[in-house]
Protein backbone atom coordinates (compact mmCIF):
# COMPACT_ATOMS: atom_id res chain seq x y z
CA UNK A 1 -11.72 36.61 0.02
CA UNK A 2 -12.96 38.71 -3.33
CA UNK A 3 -11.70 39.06 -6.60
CA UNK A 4 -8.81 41.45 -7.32
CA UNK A 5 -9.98 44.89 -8.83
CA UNK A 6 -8.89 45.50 -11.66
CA UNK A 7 -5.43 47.09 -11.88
CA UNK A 8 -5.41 51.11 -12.67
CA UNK A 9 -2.48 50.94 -15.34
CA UNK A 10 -2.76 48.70 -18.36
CA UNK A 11 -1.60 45.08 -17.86
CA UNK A 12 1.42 43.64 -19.17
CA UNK A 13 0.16 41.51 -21.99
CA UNK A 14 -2.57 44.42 -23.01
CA UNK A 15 -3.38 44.14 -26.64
CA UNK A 16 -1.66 40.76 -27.27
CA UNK A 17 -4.12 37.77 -28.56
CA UNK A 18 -3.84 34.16 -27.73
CA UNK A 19 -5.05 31.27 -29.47
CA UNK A 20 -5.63 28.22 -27.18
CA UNK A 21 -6.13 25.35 -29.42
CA UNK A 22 -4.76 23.16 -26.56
CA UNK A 23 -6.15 20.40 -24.45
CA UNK A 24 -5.82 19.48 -20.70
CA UNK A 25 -3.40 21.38 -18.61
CA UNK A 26 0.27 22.04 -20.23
CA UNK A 27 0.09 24.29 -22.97
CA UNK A 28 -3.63 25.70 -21.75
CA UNK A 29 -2.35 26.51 -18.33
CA UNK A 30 0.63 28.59 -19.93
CA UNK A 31 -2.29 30.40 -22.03
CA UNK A 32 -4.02 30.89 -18.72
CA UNK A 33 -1.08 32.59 -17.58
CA UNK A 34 -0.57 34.96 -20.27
CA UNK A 35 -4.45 35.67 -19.90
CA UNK A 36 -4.32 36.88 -16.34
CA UNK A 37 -1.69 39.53 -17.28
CA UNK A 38 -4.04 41.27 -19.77
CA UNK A 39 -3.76 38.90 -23.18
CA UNK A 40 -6.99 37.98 -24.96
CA UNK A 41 -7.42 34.61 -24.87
CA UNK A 42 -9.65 32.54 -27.42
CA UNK A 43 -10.08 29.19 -26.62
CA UNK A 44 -10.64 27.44 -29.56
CA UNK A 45 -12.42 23.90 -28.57
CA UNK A 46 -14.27 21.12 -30.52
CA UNK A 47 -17.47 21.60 -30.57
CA UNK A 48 -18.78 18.39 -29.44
CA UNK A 49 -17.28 18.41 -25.94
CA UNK A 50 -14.98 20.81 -25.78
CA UNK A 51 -11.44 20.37 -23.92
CA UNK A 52 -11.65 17.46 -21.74
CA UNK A 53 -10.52 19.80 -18.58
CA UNK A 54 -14.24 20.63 -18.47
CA UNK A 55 -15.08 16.92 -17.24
CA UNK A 56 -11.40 16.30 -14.92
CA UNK A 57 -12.76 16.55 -11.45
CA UNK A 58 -15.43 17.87 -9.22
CA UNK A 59 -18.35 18.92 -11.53
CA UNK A 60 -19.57 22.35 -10.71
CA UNK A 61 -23.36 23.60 -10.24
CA UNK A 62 -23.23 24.91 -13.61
CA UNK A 63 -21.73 21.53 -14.92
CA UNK A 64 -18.27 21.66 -16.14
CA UNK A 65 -15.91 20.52 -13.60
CA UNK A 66 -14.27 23.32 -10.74
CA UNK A 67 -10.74 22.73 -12.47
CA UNK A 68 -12.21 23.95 -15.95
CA UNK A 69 -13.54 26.95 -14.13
CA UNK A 70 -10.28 27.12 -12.11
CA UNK A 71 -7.76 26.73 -15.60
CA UNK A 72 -9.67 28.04 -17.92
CA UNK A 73 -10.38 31.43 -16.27
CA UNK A 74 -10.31 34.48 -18.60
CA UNK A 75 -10.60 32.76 -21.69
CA UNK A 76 -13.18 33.53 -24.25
CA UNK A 77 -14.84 30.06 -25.46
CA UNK A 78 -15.11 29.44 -30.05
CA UNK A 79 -15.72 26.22 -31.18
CA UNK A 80 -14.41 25.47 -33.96
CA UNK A 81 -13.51 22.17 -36.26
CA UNK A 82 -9.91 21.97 -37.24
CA UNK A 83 -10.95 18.42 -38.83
CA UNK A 84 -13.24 20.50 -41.88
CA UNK A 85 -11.72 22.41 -44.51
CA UNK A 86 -14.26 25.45 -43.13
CA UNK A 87 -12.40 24.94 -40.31
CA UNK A 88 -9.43 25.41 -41.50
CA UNK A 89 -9.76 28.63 -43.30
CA UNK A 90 -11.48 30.25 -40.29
CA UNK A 91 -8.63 29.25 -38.54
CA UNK A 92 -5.60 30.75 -40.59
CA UNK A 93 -8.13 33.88 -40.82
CA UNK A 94 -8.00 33.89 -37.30
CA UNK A 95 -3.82 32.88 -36.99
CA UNK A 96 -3.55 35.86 -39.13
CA UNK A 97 -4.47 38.32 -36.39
CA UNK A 98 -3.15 36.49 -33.47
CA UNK A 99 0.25 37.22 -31.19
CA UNK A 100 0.46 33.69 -29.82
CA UNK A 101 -0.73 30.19 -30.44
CA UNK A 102 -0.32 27.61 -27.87
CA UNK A 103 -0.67 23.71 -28.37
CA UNK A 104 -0.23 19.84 -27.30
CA UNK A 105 -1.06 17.49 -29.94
CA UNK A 106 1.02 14.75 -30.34
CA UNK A 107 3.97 15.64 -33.11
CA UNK A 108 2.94 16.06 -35.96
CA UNK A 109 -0.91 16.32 -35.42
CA UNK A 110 -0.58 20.10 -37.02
CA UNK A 111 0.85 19.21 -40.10
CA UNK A 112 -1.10 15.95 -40.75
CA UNK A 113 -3.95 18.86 -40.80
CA UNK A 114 -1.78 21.29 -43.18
CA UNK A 115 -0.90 23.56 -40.31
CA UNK A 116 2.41 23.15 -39.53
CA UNK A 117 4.85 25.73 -38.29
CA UNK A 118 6.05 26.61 -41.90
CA UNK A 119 2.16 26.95 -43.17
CA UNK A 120 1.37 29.19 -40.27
CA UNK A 121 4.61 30.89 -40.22
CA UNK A 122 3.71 32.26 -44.08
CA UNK A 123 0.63 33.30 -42.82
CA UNK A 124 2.23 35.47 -40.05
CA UNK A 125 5.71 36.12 -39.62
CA UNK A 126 5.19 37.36 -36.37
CA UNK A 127 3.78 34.06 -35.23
CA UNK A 128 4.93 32.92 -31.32
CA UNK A 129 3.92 29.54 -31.29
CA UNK A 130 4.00 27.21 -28.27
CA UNK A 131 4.74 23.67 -29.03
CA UNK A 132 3.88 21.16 -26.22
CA UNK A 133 4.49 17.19 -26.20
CA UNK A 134 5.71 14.46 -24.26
CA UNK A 135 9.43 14.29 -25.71
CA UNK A 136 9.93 17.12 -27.98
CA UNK A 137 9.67 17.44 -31.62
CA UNK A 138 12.60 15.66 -32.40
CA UNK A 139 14.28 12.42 -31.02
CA UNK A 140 13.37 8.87 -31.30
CA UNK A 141 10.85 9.10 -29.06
CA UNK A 142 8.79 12.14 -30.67
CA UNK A 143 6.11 10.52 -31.50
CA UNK A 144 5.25 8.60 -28.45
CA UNK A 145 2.44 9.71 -26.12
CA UNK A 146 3.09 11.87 -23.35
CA UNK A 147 1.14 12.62 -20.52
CA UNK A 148 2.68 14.07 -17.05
CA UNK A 149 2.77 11.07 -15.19
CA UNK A 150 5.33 9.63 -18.17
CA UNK A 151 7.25 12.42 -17.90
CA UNK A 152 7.91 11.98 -13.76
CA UNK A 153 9.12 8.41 -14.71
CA UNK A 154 11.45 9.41 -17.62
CA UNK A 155 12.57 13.02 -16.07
CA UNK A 156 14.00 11.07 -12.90
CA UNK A 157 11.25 12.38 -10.17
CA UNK A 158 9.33 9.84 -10.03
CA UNK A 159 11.84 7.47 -9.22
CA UNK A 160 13.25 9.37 -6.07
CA UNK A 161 9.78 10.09 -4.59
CA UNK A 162 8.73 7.10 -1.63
CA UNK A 163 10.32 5.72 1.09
CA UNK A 164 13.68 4.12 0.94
CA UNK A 165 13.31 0.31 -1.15
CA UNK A 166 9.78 0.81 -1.17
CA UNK A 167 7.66 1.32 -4.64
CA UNK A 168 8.21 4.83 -5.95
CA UNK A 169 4.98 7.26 -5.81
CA UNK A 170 3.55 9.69 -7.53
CA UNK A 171 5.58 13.06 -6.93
CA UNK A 172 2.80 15.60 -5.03
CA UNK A 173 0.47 15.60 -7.98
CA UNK A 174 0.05 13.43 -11.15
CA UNK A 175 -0.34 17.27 -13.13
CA UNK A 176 2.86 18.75 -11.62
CA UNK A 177 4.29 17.62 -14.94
CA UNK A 178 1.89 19.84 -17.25
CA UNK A 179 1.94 22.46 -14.87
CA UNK A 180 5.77 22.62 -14.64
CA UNK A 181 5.84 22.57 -18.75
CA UNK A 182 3.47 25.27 -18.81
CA UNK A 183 5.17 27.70 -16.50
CA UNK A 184 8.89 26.89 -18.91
CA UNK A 185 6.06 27.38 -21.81
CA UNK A 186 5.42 30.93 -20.76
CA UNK A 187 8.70 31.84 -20.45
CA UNK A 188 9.78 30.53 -23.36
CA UNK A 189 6.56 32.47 -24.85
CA UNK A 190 7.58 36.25 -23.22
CA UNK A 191 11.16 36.02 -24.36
CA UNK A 192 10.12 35.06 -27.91
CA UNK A 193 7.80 38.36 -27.77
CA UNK A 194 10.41 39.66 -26.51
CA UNK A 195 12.87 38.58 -29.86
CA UNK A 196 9.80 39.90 -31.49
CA UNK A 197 9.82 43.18 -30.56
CA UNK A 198 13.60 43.53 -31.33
CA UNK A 199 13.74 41.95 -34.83
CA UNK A 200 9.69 41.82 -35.79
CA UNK A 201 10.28 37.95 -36.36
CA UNK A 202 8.34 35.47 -34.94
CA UNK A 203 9.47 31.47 -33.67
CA UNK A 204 7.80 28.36 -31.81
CA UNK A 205 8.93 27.40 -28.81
CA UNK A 206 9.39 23.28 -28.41
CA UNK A 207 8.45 22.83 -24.43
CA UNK A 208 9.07 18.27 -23.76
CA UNK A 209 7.20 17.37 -20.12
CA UNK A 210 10.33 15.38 -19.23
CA UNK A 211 12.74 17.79 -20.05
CA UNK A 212 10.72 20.18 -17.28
CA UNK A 213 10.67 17.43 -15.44
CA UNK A 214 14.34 16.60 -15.03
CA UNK A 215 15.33 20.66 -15.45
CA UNK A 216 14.09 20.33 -11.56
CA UNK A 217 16.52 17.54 -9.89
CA UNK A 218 19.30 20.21 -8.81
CA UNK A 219 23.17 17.89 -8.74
CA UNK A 220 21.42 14.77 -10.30
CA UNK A 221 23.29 15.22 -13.75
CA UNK A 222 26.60 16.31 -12.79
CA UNK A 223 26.68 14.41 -9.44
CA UNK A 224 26.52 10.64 -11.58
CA UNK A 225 28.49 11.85 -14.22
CA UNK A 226 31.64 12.95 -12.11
CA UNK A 227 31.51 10.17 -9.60
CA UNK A 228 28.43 7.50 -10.44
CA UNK A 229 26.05 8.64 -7.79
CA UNK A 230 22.53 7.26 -8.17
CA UNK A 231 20.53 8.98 -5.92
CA UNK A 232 18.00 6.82 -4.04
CA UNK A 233 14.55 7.28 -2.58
CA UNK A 234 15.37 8.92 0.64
CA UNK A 235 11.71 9.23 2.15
CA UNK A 236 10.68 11.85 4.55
CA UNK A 237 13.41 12.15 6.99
CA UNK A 238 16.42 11.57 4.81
CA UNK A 239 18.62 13.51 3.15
CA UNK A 240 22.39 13.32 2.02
CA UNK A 241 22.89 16.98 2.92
CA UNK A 242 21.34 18.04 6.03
CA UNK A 243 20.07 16.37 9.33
CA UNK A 244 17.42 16.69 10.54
CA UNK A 245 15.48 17.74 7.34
CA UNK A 246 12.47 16.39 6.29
CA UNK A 247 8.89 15.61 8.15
CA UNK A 248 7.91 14.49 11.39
CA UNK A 249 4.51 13.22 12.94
CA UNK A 250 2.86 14.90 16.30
CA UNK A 251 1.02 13.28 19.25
CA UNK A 252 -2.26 14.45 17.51
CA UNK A 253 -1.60 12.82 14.44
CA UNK A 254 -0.13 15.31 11.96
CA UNK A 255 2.80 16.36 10.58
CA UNK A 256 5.70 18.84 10.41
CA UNK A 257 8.27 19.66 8.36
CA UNK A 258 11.72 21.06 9.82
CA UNK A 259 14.71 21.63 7.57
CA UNK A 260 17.92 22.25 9.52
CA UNK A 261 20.02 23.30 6.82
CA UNK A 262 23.15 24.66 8.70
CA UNK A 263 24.99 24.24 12.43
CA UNK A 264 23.63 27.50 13.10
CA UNK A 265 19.51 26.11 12.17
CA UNK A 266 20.38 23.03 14.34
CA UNK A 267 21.18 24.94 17.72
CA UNK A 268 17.82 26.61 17.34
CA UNK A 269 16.04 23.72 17.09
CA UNK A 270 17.70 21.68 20.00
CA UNK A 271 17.40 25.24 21.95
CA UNK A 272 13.75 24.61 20.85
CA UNK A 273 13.80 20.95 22.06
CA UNK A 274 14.87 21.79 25.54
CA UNK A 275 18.11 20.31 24.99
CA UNK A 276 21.24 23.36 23.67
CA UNK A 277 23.81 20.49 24.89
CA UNK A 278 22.57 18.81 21.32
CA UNK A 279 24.17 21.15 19.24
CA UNK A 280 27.58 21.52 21.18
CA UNK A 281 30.60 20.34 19.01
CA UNK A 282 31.11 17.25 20.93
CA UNK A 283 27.89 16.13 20.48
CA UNK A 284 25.74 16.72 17.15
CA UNK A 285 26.83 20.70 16.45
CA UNK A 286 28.43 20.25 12.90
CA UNK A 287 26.68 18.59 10.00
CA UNK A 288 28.82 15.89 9.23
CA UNK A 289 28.65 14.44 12.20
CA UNK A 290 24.95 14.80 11.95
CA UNK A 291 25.36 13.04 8.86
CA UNK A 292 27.50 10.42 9.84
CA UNK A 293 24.59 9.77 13.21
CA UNK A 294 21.56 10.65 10.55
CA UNK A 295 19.37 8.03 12.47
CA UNK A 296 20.11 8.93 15.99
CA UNK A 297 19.44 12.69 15.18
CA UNK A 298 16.41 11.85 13.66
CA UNK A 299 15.31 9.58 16.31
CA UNK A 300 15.85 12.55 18.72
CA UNK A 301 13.92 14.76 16.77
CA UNK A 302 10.88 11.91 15.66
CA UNK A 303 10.75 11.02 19.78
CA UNK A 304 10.43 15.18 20.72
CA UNK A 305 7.54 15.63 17.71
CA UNK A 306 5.91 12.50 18.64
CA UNK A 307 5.31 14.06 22.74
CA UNK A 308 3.56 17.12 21.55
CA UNK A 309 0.30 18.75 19.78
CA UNK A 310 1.43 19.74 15.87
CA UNK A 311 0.56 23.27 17.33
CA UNK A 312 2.97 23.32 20.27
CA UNK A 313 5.60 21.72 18.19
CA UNK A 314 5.28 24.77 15.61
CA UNK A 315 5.27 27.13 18.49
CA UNK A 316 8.47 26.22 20.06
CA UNK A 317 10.13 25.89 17.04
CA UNK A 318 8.66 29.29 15.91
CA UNK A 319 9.94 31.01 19.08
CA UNK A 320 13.65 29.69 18.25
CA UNK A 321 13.64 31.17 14.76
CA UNK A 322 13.55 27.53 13.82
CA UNK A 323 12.17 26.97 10.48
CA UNK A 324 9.46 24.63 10.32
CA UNK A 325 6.00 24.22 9.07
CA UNK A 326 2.93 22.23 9.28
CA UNK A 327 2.17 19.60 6.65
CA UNK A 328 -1.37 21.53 5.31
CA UNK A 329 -3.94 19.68 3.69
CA UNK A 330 -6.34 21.65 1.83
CA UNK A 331 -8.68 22.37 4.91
CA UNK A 332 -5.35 23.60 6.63
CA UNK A 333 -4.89 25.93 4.00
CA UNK A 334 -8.15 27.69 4.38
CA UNK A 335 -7.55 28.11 7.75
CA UNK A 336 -4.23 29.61 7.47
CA UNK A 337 -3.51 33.12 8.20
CA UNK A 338 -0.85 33.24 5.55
CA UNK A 339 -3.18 32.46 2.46
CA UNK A 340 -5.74 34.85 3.94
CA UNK A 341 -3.46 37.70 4.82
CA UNK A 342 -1.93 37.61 0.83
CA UNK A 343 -5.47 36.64 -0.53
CA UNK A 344 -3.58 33.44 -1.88
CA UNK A 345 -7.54 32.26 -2.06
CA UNK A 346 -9.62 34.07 -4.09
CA UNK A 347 -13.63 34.06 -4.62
CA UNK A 348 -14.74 34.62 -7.66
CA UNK A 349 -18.29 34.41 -8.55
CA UNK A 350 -20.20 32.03 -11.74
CA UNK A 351 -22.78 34.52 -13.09
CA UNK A 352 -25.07 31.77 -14.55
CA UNK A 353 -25.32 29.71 -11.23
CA UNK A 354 -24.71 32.43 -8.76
CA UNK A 355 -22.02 29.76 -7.28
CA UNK A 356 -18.96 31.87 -5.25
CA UNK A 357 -16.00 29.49 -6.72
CA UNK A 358 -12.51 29.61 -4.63
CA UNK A 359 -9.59 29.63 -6.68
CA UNK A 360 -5.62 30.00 -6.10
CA UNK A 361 -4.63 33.57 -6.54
CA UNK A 362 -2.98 34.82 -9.88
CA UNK A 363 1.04 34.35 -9.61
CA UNK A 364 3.49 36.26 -9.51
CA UNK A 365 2.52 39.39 -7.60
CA UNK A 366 3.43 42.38 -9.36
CA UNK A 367 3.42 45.98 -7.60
CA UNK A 368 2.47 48.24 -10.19
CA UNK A 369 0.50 45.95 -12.71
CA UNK A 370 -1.45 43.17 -10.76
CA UNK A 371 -2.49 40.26 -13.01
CA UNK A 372 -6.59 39.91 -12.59
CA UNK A 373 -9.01 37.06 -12.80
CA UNK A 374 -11.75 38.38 -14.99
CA UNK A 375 -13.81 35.49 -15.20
CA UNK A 376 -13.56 31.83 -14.79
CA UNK A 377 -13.46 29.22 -17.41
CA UNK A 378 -17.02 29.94 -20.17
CA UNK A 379 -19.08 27.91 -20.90
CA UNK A 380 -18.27 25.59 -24.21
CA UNK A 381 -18.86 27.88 -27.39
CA UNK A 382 -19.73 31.05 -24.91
CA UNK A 383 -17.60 33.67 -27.26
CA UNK A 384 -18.10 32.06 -31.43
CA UNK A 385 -20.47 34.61 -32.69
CA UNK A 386 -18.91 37.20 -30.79
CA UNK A 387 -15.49 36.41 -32.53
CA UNK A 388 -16.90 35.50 -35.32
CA UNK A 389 -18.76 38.86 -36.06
CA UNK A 390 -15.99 41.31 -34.03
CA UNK A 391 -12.60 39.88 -35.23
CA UNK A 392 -13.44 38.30 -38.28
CA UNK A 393 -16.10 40.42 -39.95
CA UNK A 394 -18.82 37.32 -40.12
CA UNK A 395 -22.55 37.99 -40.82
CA UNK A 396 -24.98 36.24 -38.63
CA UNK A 397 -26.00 34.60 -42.02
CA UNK A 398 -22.64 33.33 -42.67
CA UNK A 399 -22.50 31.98 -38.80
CA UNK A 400 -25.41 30.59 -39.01
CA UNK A 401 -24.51 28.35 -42.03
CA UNK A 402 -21.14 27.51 -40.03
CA UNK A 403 -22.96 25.91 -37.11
CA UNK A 404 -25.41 24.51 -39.89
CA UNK A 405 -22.02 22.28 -41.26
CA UNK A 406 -21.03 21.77 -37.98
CA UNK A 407 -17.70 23.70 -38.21
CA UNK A 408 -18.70 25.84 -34.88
C-alpha cells in the first residue's frame, strides 16, 4: 500500500482555488474532495486551535488527531481571524482571487460578520460558494443548530435503523450525515463551475444535512403519500421486498450478509444450502410466497449460517453465484483481498514524525486523470506566510505585524 503517483495529465480541478473556511466534516470534506482532483485548497482556520477535526479522534504522533490528517489531506493551512477587521480585509483580498468558498456556520454567521453572499458576490462575480447548515437557509427552522446526528432523526434514517419495536440506533456512523452533505456539496459545487464557464456568473449552493439525509430513503415519500405506509424498523433480516435479505450470524461468531433479490438469486442460494427442492414453485420459488413465509425462510437460512464457519458459508454461497458477503470490521478490511487488489488503503507518509498513516483511497477512480493525495492534513498555520507573501503580495514586515495583532 503507497501513495498514488502523481497522474501524467493535469487534474481535473487544475488551477481552481478553494477557500475552506469550514469546520468539522460537511462542507470541509466536500473541499477535500475538490482538493484531491487538483484544486488548491487554503484552509483558512482560527488561529487559536484551529478546526476542531484536528482534536475528533485518535491523536496522531505528531498530535492532531488521524481524522484531521485523514480529512484534511491536501490542504494548505492560514490562520486567519474573521472576528478582526484585519481579518476581514485579508479575507475579501483573498475571496477576490478564489474559484470556490466552502462553509458551515450556522445561518447567518457570514453576514453578522459583513460577509454575506451579496458582499462577497460584489467582490467577485464569479464567486461559487458552498453554503452548509442543518436546515437550509430558509424555513422556520434555519436558524437552529445542526449537526449530523439531527439530521438522521429529522431526514427519516434514523428512525428506521434497529430492530423491530426496539429503540432506533444510530445509522452506521454518527458523520454519515456530513459526509453525505458534502458529497451533494460537491456536486452542487462542479455544476455551478460548470454554469460558470457557460455564462461567467457565479452562485452559492444551499446544501441542508437533512435534506441529504432523506434524498437517500428510496419509496419513503411517495409510498405514504399514495397509500399511508409508515415504514418500520425492520432489523437485519427483514425486508418488505425480498426474502431472505439481510444478515446472518456463523458458528464462529460472525456475520454475513445475503440479499436474494429475485426467484432466480433464491435457487442459488438453496442450491448453495444443499437443499434445490427450496426454491421449487410449490415450495418457496417465487417471492411472494417468500414474503408471505418471511420467518420460516429466514429461519431456514439463520439455522444453515448458524452450522458453519463465516468462511465456509461465503464459500458455498460464492460457488453458487450467490451474492453474499462478510460483515467486515475494520481489521477484516485490511485483510481483504479486495481493498488490497484496488489499493482502497493507501499509506501515506507524515514528514515531521516519519509516521506511515493509512487512509481510504481517493474516490471516484478516474482512468485518464487519477485524483492524488499529496499530503495529509498540515499542521495548524503550516501555509500563512507562504500565502501571505505568494498570493497576496505581503512583506514579511507586514506579516509580522499581522501575527503581532493576532489576526494570523
Amino acid at each position: 500500500m503507497t501513495a498514488p503517483a502523481s497522474a501524467a495529465a493535469p487534474l481535473p480541478l487544475a488551477g481552481i482555488r478553494v477557500l475552506d473556511i469550514a469546520t468539522i466534516i460537511a462542507a470541509p470534506f466536500c473541499a477535500t474532495l475538490l482538493g484531491e482532483f487538483g484544486a488548491d485548497v487554503l484552509k483558512l482556520e482560527h488561529p487559536v486551535g484551529g478546526d476542531g477535526l484536528r482534536k475528533f479522534g485518535t491523536p496522531s504522533q505528531r498530535g492532531d488527531t488521524y481524522t484531521w490528517l485523514s480529512e484534511g489531506r491536501n490542504k494548505r493551512s492560514v490562520t486567519l481571524d474573521l472576528r478582526l477587521p484585519e481579518g476581514v480585509a485579508i479575507f475579501k483580498r483573498l475571496v477576490a482571487q478564489t474559484d470556490v468558498l466552502c462553509e458551515n456556520f450556522r445561518t447567518g454567521t457570514l453576514e453578522k460578520w459583513g460577509l454575506g453572499w451579496d458582499v462577497l458576490r460584489a467582490i467577485n462575480p464569479r464567486l461559487v460558494m458552498l453554503r452548509v447548515t442543518g436546515y437550509g437557509q430558509t424555513g422556520p427552522y434555519r436558524d437552529r443548530p445542526g449537526f449530523a446526528r439531527v439530521a438522521h432523526a429529522v431526514g427519516g434514517i434514523a428512525y428506521l435503523a434497529g430492530m423491530p419495536k426496539g429503540t432506533p440506533v444510530t445509522p452506521g456512523s454518527t458523520t454519515l450525515g456530513d459526509y453525505m452533505t458534502g458529497l451533494y456539496g460537491c456536486i452542487g459545487v462542479l455544476l455551478a463551475l460548470r454554469h460558470r464557464d457557460l455564462t461567467g456568473e457565479g452562485q452559492y449552493v444551499d446544501a441542508a444535512l437533512y435534506e441529504s439525509v432523506f434524498r437517500c430513503t428510496d419509496e419513503l415519500a411517495p409510498a405514504y403519500a399514495m397509500y399511508g405506509t409508515v415504514r418500520e424498523r425492520q432489523g437485519s433480516s427483514h425486508n418488505d421486498y425480498a426474502v431472505p435479505h439481510g444478515h446472518f450470524a456463523t458458528r464462529d461468531g460472525k456475520w454475513v450478509a445475503i440479499s436474494c433479490a429475485t426467484d432466480k438469486l433464491f435457487a442459488r442460494l438453496a442450491a448453495a444450502m444443499g437443499r434445490p427442492e427450496l426454491a421449487s414453485h410449490s415450495i418457496y420459488g417465487t417471492q411472494a410466497v417468500r414474503l408471505e413465509h418471511r420467518h420460516d425462510v429466514n429461519e431456514i437460512v439463520r439455522d444453515w449460517c448458524g452450522s458453519l464457519a463465516r468462511d465456509e458459508v461465503l464459500a458455498r454461497c460464492h460457488a453458487t453465484d450467490t451474492p453474499a458477503a462478510p460483515l467486515n470490521d475494520i481489521a477484516d478490511i485490511f485483510g481483504d483481498r479486495q481493498f488490497h487488489a484496488r489499493r482502497t488503503l493507501v499509506a501515506v507518509d507524515e514528514p515531521e514524525t516519519a509516521e506511515t498513516v493509512i487512509v481510504p483511497a481517493v474516490v471516484p477512480r478516474l482512468t485518464d486523470t487519477p485524483g492524488t493525495i499529496r499530503s495529509l492534513g498540515p499542521r495548524l498555520g503550516a501555509d500563512t506566510d507562504a500565502v501571505l507573501r505568494d498570493l497576496l503580495g505581503c512583506t514579511p514586515e507586514e506579516v509580522a505585524e499581522l501575527r503581532r495583532q493576532r489576526v494570523i
